[in-house]
Protein backbone atom coordinates (compact mmCIF):
# COMPACT_ATOMS: atom_id res chain seq x y z
CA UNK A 1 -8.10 0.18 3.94
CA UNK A 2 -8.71 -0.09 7.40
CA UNK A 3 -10.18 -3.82 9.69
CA UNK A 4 -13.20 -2.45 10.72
CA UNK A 5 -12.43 -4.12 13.78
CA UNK A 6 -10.20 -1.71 14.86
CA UNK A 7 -11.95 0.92 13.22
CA UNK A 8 -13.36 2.15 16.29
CA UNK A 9 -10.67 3.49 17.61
CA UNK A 10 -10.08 6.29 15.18
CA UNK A 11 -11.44 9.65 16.13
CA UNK A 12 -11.53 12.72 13.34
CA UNK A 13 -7.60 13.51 13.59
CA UNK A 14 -7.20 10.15 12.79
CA UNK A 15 -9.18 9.38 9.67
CA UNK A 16 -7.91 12.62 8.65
CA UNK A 17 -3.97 11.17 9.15
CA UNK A 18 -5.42 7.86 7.88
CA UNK A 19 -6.92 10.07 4.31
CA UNK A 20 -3.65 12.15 4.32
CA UNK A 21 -1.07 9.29 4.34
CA UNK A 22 -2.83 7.34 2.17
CA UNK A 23 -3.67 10.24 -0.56
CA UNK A 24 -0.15 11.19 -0.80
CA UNK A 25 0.79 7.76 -1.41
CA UNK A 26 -1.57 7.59 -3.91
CA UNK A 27 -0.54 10.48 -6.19
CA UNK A 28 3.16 9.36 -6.31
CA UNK A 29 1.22 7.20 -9.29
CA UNK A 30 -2.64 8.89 -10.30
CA UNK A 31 -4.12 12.24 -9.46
CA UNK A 32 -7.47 12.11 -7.43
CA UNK A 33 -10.23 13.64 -8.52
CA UNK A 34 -12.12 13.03 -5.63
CA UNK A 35 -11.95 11.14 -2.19
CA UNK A 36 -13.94 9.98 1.24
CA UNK A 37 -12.70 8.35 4.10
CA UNK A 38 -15.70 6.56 5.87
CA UNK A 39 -15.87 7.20 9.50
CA UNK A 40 -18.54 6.04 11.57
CA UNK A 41 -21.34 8.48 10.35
CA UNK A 42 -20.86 7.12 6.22
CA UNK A 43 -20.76 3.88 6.98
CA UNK A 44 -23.08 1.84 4.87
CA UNK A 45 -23.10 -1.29 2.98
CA UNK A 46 -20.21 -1.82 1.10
CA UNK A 47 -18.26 1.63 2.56
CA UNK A 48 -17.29 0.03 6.60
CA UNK A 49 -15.45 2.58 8.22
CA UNK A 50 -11.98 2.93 7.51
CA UNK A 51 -12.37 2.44 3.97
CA UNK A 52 -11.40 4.88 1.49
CA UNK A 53 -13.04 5.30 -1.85
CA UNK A 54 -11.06 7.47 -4.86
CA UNK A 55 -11.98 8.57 -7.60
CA UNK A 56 -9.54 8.88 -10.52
CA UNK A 57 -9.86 10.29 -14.40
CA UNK A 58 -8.92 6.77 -16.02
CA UNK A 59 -9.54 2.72 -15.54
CA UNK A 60 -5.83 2.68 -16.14
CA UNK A 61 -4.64 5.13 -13.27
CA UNK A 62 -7.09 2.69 -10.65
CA UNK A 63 -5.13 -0.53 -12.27
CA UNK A 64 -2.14 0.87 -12.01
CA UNK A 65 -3.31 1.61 -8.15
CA UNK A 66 -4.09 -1.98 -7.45
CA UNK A 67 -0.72 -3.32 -8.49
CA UNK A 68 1.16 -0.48 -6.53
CA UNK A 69 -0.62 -1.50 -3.43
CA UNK A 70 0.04 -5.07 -3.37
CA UNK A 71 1.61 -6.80 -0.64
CA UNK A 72 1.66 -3.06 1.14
CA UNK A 73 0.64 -2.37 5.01
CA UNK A 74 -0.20 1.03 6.87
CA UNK A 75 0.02 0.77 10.68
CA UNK A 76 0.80 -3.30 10.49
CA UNK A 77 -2.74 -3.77 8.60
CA UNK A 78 -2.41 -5.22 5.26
CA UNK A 79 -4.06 -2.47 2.86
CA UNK A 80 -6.77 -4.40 0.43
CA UNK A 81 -7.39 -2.45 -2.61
CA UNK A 82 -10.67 -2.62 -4.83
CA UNK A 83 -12.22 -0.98 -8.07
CA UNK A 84 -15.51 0.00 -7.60
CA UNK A 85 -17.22 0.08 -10.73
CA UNK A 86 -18.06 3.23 -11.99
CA UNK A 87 -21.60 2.80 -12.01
CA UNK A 88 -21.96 1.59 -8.58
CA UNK A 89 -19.28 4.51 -7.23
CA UNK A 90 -21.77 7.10 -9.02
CA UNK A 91 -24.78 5.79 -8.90
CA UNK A 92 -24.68 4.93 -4.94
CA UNK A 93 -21.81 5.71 -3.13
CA UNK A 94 -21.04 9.34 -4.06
CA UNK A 95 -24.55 10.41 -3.74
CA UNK A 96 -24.31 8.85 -0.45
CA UNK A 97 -21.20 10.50 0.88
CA UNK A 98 -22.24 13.60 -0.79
CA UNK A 99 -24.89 13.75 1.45
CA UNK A 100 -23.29 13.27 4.55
């Protein structure tokens, strides 16, 4: 949700603003069931830092994500929004940030 290109400037307060402002957007449409922001120490293929992943108890709550978000900015960055499929989130990514 974050250009990793200007990733580097964020330090912990700010990927925790960054996860804040962005979850409570977020529920004004679908609970979370889970969430990571990637800072610098997650970062992996995939997952750059900045990027948040969210987890969410239907495929209709993350579609009804991606058209909320379009066209939206945070800090004068365009925010790009994705579905990961579930198999891929599960299978890699949360065992992943789990971990970390």
């Amino acid at each position: 949700m974050v250009n990793p290109k200007n990733a580097h400037y964020f330090l912990k307060p700010r990927f925790d603003q960054l996860y804040n402002d962005m979850s409570t957007e977020v529920e004004k449409t679908a609970k979370i069931q889970k969430g990571f922001i990637i800072t610098p120490k997650r970062e992996c293929p995939g997952a750059e830092c900045g990027s948040i992943f969210m987890e969410f108890r239907a495929k209709e709550e993350s579609e009804a994500i991606l058209e909320n978000f379009k066209g939206k900015n945070y800090e004068n960055e365009k925010i790009s929004v994705v579905c990961v499929p579930e198999e891929a989130y599960v299978n890699y990514y949360v065992k992943k940030f789990e971990a970390n």
